[in-house]
N, C-alpha and C. Protein backbone atom coordinates (compact mmCIF):
# COMPACT_ATOMS: atom_id res chain seq x y z
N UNK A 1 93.32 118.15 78.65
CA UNK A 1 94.76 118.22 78.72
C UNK A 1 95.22 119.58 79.21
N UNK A 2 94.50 120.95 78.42
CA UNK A 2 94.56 122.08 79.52
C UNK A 2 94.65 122.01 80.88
N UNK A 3 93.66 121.94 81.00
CA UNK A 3 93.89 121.87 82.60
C UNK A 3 94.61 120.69 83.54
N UNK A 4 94.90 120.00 83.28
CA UNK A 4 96.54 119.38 83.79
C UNK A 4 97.55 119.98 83.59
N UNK A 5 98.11 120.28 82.54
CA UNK A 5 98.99 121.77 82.25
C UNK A 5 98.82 122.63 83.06
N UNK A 6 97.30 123.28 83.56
CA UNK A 6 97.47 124.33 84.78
C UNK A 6 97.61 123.66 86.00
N UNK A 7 97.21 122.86 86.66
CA UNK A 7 96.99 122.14 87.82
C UNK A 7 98.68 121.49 88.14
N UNK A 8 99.39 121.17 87.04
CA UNK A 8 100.91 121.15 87.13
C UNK A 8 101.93 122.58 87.68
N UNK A 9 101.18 123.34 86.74
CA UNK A 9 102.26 124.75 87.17
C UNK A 9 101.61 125.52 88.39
N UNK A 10 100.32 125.29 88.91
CA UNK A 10 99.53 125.26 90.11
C UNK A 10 100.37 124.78 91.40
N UNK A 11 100.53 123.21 90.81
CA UNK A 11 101.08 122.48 91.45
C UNK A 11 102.25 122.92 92.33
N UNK A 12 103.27 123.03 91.40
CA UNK A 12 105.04 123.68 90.97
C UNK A 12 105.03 124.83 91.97
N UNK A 13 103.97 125.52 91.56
CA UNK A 13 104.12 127.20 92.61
C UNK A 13 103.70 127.04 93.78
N UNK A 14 103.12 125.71 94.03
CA UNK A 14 102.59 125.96 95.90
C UNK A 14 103.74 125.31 96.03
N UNK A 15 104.49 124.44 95.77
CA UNK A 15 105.99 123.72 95.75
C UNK A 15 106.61 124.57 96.40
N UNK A 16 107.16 125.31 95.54
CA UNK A 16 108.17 126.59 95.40
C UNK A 16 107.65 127.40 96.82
N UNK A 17 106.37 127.80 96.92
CA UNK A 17 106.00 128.65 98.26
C UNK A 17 105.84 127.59 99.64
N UNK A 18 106.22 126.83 99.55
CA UNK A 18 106.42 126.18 100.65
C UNK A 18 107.64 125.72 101.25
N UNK A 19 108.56 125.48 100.13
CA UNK A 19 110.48 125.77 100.10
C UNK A 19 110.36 127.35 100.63
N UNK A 20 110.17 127.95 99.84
CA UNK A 20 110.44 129.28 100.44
C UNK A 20 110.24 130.05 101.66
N UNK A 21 108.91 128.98 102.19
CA UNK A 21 108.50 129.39 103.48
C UNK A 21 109.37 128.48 104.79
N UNK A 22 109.88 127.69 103.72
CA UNK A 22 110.73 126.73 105.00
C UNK A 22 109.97 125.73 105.50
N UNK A 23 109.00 125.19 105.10
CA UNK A 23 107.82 124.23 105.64
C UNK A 23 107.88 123.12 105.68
N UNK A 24 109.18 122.80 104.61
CA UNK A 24 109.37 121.29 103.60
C UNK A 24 110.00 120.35 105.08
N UNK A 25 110.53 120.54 106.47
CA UNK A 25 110.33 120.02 107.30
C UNK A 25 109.98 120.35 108.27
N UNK A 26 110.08 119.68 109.49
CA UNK A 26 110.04 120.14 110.85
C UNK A 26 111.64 119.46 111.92
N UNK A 27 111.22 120.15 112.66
CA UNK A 27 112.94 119.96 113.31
C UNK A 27 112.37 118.58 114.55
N UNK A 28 111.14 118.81 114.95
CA UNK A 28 110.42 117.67 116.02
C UNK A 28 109.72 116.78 115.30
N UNK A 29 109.49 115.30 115.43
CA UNK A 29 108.39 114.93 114.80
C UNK A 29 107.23 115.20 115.22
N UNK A 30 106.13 114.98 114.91
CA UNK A 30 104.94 115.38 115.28
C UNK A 30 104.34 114.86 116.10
N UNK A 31 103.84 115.64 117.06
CA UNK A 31 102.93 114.11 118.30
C UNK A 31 101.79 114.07 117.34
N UNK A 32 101.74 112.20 117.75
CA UNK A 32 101.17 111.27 117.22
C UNK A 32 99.74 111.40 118.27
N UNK A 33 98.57 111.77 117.23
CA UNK A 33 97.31 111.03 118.07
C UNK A 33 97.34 109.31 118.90
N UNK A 34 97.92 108.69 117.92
CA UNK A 34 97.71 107.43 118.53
C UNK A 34 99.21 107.04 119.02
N UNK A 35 99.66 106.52 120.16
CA UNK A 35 100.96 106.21 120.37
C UNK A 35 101.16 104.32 120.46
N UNK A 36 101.67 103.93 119.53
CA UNK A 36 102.05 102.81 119.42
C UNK A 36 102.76 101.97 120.56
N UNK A 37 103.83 102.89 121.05
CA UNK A 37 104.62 102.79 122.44
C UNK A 37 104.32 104.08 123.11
N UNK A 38 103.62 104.27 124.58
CA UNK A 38 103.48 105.93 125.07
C UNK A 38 104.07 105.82 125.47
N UNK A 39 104.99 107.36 125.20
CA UNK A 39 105.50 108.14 125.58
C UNK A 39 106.29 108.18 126.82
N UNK A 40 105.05 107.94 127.74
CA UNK A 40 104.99 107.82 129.02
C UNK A 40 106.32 107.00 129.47
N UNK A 41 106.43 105.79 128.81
CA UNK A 41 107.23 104.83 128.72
C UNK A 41 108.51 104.98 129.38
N UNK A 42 109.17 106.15 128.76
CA UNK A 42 110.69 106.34 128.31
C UNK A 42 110.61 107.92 128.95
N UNK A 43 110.14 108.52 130.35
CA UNK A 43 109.95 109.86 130.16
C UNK A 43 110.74 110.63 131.02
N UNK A 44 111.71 109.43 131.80
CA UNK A 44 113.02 109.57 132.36
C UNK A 44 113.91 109.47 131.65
N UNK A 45 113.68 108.67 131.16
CA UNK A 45 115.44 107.80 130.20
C UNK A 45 115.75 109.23 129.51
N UNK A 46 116.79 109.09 128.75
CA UNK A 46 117.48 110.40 128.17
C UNK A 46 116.97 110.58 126.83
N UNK A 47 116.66 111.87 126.35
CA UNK A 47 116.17 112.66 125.20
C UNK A 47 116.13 112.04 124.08
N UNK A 48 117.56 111.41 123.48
CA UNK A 48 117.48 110.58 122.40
C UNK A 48 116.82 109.35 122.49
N UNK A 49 116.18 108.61 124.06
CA UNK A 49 115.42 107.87 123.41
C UNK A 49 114.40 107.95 123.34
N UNK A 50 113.68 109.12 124.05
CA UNK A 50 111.88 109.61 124.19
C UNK A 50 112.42 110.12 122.57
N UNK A 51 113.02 110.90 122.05
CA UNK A 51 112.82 110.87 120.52
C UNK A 51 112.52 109.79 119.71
N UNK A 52 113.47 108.87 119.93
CA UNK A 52 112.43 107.73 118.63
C UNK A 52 111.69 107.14 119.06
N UNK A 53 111.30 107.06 120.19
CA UNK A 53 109.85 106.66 120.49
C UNK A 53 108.88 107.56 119.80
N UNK A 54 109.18 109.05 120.04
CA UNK A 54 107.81 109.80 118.79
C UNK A 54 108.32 109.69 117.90
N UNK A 55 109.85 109.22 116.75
CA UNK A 55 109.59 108.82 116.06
C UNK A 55 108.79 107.35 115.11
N UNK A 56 109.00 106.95 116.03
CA UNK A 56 108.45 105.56 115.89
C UNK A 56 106.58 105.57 115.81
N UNK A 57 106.27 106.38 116.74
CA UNK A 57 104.57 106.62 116.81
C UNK A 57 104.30 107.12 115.55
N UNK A 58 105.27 108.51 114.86
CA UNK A 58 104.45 109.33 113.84
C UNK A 58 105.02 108.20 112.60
N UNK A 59 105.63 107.44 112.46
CA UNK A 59 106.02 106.53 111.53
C UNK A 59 104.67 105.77 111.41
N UNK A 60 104.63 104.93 112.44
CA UNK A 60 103.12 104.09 112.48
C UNK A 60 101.97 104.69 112.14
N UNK A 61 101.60 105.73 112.81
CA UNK A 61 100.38 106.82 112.60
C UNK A 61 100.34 106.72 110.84
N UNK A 62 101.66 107.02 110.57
CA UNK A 62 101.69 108.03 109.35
C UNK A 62 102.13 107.23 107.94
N UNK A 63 101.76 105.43 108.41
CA UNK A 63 101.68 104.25 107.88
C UNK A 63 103.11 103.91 106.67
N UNK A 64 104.03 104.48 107.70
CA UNK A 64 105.51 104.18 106.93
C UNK A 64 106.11 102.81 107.87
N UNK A 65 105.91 101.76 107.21
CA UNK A 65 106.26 100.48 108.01
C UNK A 65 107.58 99.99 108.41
N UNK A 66 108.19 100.39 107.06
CA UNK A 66 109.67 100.58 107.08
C UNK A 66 110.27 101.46 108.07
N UNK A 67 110.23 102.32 108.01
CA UNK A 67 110.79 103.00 108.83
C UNK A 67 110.19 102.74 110.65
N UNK A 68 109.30 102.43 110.67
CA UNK A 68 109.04 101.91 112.34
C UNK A 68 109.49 100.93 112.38
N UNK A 69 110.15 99.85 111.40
CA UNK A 69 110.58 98.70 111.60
C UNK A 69 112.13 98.74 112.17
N UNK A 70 112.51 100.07 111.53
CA UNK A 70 113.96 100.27 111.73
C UNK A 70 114.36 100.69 112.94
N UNK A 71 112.97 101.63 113.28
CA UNK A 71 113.35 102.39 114.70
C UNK A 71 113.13 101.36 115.83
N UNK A 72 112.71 100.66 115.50
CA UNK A 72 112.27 99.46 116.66
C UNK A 72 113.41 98.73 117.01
N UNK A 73 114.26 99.02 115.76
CA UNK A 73 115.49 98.24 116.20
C UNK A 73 116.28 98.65 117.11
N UNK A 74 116.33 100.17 116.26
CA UNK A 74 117.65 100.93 116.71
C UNK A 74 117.42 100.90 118.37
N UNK A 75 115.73 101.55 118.78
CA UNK A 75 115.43 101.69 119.92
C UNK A 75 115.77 100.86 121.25
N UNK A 76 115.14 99.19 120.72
CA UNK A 76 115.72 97.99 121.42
C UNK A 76 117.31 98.26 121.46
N UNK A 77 118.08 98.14 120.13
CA UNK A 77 119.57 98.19 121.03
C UNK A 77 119.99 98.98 121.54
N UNK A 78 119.54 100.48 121.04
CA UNK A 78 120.29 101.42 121.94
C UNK A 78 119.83 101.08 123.79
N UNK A 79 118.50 100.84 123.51
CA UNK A 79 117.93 101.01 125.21
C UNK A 79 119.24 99.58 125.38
N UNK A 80 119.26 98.34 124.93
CA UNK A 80 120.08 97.28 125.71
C UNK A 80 121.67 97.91 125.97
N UNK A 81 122.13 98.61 125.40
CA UNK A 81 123.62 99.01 125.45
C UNK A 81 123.53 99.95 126.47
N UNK A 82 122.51 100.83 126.59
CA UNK A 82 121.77 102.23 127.72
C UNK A 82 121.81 101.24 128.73
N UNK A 83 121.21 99.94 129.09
CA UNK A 83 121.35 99.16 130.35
C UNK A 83 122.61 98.65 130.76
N UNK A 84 123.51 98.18 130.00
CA UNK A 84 124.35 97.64 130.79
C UNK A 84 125.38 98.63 131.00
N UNK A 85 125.34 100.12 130.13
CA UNK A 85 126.42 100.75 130.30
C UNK A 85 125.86 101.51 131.74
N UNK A 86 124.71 101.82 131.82
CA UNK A 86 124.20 102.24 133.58
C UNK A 86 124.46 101.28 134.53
N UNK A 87 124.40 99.88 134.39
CA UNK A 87 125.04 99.20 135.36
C UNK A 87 126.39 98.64 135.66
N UNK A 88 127.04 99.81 134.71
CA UNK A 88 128.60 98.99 134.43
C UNK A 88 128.92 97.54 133.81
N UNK A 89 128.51 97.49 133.08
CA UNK A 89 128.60 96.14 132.37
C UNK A 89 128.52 96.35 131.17
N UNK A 90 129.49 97.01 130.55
CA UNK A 90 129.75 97.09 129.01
C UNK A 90 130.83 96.38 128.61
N UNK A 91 131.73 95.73 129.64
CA UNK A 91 132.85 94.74 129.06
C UNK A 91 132.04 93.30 128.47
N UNK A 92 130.48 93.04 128.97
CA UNK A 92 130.15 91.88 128.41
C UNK A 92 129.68 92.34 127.24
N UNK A 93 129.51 93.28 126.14
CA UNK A 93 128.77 93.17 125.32
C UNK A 93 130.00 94.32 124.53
N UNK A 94 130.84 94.47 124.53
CA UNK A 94 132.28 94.64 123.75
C UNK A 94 133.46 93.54 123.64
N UNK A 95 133.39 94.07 122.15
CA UNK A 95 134.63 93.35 122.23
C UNK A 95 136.46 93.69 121.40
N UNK A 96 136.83 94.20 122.12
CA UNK A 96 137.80 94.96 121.77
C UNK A 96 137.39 96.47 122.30
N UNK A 97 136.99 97.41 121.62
CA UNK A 97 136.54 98.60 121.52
C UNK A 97 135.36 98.94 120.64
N UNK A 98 134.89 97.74 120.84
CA UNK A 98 133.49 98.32 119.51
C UNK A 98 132.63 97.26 120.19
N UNK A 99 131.26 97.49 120.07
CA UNK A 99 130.03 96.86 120.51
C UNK A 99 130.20 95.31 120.08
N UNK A 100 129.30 94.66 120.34
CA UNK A 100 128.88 93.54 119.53
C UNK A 100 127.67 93.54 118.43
N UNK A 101 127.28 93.18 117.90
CA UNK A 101 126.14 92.69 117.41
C UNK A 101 125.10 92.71 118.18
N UNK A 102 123.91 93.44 117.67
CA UNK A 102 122.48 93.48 118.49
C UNK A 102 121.98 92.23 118.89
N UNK A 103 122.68 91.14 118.36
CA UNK A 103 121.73 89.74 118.52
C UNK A 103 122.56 89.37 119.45
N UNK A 104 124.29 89.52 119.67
CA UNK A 104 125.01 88.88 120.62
C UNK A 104 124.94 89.72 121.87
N UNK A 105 124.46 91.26 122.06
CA UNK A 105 124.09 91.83 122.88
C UNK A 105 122.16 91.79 123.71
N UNK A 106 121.86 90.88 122.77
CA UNK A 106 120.27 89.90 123.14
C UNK A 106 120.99 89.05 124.08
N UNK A 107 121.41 87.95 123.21
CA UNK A 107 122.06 86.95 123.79
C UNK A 107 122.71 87.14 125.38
N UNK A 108 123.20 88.20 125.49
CA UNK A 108 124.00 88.12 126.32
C UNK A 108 122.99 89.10 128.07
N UNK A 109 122.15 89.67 127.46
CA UNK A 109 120.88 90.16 128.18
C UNK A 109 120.24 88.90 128.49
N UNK A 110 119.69 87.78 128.12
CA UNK A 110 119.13 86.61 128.06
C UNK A 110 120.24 85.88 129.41
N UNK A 111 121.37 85.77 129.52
CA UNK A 111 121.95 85.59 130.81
C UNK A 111 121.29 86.08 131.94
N UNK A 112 120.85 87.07 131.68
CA UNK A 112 120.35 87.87 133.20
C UNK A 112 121.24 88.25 134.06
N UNK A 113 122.31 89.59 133.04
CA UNK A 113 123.57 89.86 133.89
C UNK A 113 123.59 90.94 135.04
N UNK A 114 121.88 90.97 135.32
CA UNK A 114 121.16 92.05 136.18
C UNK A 114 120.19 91.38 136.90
N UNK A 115 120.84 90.05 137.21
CA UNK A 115 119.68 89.45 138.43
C UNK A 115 118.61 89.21 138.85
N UNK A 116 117.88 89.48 137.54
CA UNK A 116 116.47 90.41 137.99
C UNK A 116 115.07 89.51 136.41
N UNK A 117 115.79 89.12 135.31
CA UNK A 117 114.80 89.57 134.33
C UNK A 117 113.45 88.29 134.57
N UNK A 118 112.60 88.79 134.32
CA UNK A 118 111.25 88.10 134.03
C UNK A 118 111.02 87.43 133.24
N UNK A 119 109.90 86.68 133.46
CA UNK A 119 109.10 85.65 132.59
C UNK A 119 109.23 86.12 131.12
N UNK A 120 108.51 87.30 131.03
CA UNK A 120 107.64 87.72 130.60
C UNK A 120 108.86 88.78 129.59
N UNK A 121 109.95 89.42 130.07
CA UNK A 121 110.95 89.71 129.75
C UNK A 121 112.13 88.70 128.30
N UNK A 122 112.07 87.55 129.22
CA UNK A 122 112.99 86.65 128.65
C UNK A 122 112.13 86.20 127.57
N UNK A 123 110.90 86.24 127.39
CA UNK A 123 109.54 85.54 126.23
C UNK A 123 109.97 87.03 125.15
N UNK A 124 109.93 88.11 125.52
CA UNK A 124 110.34 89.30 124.54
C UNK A 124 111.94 89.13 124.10
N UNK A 125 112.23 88.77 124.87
CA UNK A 125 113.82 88.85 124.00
C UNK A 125 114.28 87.64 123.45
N UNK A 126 113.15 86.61 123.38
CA UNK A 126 113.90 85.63 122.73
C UNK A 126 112.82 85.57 121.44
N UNK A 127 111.72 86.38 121.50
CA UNK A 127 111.33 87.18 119.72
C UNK A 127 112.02 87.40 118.95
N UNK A 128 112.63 86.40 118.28
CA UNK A 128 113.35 86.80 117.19
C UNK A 128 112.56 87.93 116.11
N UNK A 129 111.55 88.18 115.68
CA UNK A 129 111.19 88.70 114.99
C UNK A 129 111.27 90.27 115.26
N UNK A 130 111.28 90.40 116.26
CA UNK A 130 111.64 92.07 116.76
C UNK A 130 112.74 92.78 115.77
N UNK A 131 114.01 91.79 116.24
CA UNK A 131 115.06 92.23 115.28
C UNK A 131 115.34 92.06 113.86
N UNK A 132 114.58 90.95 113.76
CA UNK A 132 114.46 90.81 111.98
C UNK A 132 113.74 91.43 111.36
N UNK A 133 112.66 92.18 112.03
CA UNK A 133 111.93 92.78 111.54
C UNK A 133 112.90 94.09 110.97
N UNK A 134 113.15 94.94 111.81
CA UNK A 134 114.26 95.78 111.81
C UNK A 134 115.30 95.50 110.84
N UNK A 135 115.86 94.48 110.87
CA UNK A 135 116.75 94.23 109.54
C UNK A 135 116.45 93.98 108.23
N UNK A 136 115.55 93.18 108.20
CA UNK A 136 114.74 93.31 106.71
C UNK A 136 114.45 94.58 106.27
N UNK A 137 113.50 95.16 107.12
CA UNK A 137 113.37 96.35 106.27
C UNK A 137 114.67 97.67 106.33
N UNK A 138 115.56 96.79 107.08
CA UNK A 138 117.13 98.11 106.80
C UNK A 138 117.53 97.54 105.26
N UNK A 139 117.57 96.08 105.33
CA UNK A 139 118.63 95.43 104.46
C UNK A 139 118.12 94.56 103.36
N UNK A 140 116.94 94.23 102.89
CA UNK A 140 116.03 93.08 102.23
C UNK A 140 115.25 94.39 101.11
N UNK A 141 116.11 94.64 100.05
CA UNK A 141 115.32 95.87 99.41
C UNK A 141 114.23 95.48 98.79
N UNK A 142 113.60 94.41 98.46
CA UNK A 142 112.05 93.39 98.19
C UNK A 142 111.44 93.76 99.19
N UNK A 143 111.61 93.67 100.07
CA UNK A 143 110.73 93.61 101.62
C UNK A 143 110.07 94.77 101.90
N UNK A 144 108.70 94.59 101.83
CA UNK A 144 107.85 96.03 102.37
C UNK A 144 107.01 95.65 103.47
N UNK A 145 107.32 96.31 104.72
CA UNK A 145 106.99 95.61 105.95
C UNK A 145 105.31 96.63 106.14
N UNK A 146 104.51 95.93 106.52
CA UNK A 146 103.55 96.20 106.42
C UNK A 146 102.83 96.43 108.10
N UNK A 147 101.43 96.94 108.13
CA UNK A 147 101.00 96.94 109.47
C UNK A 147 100.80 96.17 110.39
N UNK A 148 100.65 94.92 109.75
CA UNK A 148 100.63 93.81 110.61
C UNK A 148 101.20 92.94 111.13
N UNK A 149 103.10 93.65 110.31
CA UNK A 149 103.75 93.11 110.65
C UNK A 149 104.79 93.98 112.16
N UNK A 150 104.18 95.09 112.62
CA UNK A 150 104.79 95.84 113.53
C UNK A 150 103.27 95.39 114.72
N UNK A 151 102.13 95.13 114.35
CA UNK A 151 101.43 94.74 115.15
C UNK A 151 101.78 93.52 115.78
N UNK A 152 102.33 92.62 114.98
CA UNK A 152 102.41 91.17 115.81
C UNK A 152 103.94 91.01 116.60
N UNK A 153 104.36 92.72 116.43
CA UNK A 153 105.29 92.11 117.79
C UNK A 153 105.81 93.46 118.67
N UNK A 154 104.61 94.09 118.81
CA UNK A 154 104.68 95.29 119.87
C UNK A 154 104.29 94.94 121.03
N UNK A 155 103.57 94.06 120.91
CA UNK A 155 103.51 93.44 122.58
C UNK A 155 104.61 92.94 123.46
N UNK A 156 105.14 92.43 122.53
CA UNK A 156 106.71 91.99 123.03
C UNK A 156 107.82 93.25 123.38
N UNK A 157 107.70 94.31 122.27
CA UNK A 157 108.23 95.77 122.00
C UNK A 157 108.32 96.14 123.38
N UNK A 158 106.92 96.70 123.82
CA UNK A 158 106.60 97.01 124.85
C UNK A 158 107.53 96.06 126.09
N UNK A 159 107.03 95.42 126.43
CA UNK A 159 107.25 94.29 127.85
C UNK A 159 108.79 94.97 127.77
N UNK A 160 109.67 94.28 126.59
CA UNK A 160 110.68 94.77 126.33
C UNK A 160 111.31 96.21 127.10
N UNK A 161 110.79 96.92 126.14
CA UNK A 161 110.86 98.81 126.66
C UNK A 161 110.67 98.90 128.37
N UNK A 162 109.94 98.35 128.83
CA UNK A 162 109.67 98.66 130.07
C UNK A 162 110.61 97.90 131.07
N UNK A 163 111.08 96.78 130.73
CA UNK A 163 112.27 95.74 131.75
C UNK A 163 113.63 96.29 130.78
N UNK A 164 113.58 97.17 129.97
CA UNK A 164 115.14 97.81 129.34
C UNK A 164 114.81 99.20 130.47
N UNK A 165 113.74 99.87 130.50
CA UNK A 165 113.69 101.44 131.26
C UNK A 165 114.10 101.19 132.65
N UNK A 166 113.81 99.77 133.28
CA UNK A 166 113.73 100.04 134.76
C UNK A 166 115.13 99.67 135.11
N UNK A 167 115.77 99.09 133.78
CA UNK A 167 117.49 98.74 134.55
C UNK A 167 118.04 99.76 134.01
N UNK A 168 118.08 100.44 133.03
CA UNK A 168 118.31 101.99 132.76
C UNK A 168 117.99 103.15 133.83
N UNK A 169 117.11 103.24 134.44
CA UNK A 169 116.96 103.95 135.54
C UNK A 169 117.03 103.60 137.24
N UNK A 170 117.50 102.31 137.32
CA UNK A 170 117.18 101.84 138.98
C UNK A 170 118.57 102.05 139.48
């Protein structure tokens, strides 16, 4: 029992010297050895979204499921709202002065209001699970999203990311 008593106030003081040193975060996330989505991906598009893409890697890496579940979301809609507002087409996915819904801004990507989308495109965005995934673990406080559940739909993630980057940048 001694020595838990020391190994506590042990504990407490490397605490304290690591607040003090300022360590308790970092202002970047960390590059990820393994990248879930690279990098590479997104290395035009604008700053905030190559950010949650490394957030999203050091989430996975760093086996927080929840939280890659969330960023997957945010990522998908921000990149879909990033497309149509580069091609001028934000009156289809507003309404009034405020966005729509990530699912009615799917929906309305699924038109193909860019002439262009793929097979292989339209098979990723009609994954429902992409976005539910993302919402469960925002909104389902039971729900602990696990590794296999960000594995069985990064393939789609991907395809996704890459037919959202090229109408974002063309």
């Amino acid at each position: 029992m001694e020595i838990y008593k020391r190994l506590k106030i042990i504990a407490s003081q490397i605490n304290k010297e690591i607040i003090r040193a300022g360590l308790t975060c970092v202002d970047e996330p960390l590059q990820s050895r393994y990248q879930l989505i690279p990098n590479k991906l997104v290395k035009e598009c604008p700053k905030y979204i190559q950010r949650v893409i490394r957030e999203i890697n050091s989430t996975y890496e760093s086996g927080c499921f929840i939280s890659c579940g969330i960023l997957i979301r945010r990522l998908i809609e921000t990149m879909m709202i990033e497309a149509f507002e580069k091609n001028n087409l934000t009156h289809l996915i507003k309404k009034e002065k405020e966005y729509k819904s990530a699912d009615d801004i799917k929906n309305e990507l699924l038109r193909d209001p860019f002439n262009n989308i793929s097979r292989n495109a339209r098979k990723a965005l009609n994954n429902k699970k992409i976005l539910e995934l993302g919402n469960q673990c925002a909104h389902d406080r039971f729900f602990i999203a696990q590794k296999s559940d960000i594995d069985n739909i990064i393939l789609d993630v991907r395809i996704l990311i890459e037919y959202l980057v090229w109408q974002i940048l063309k």
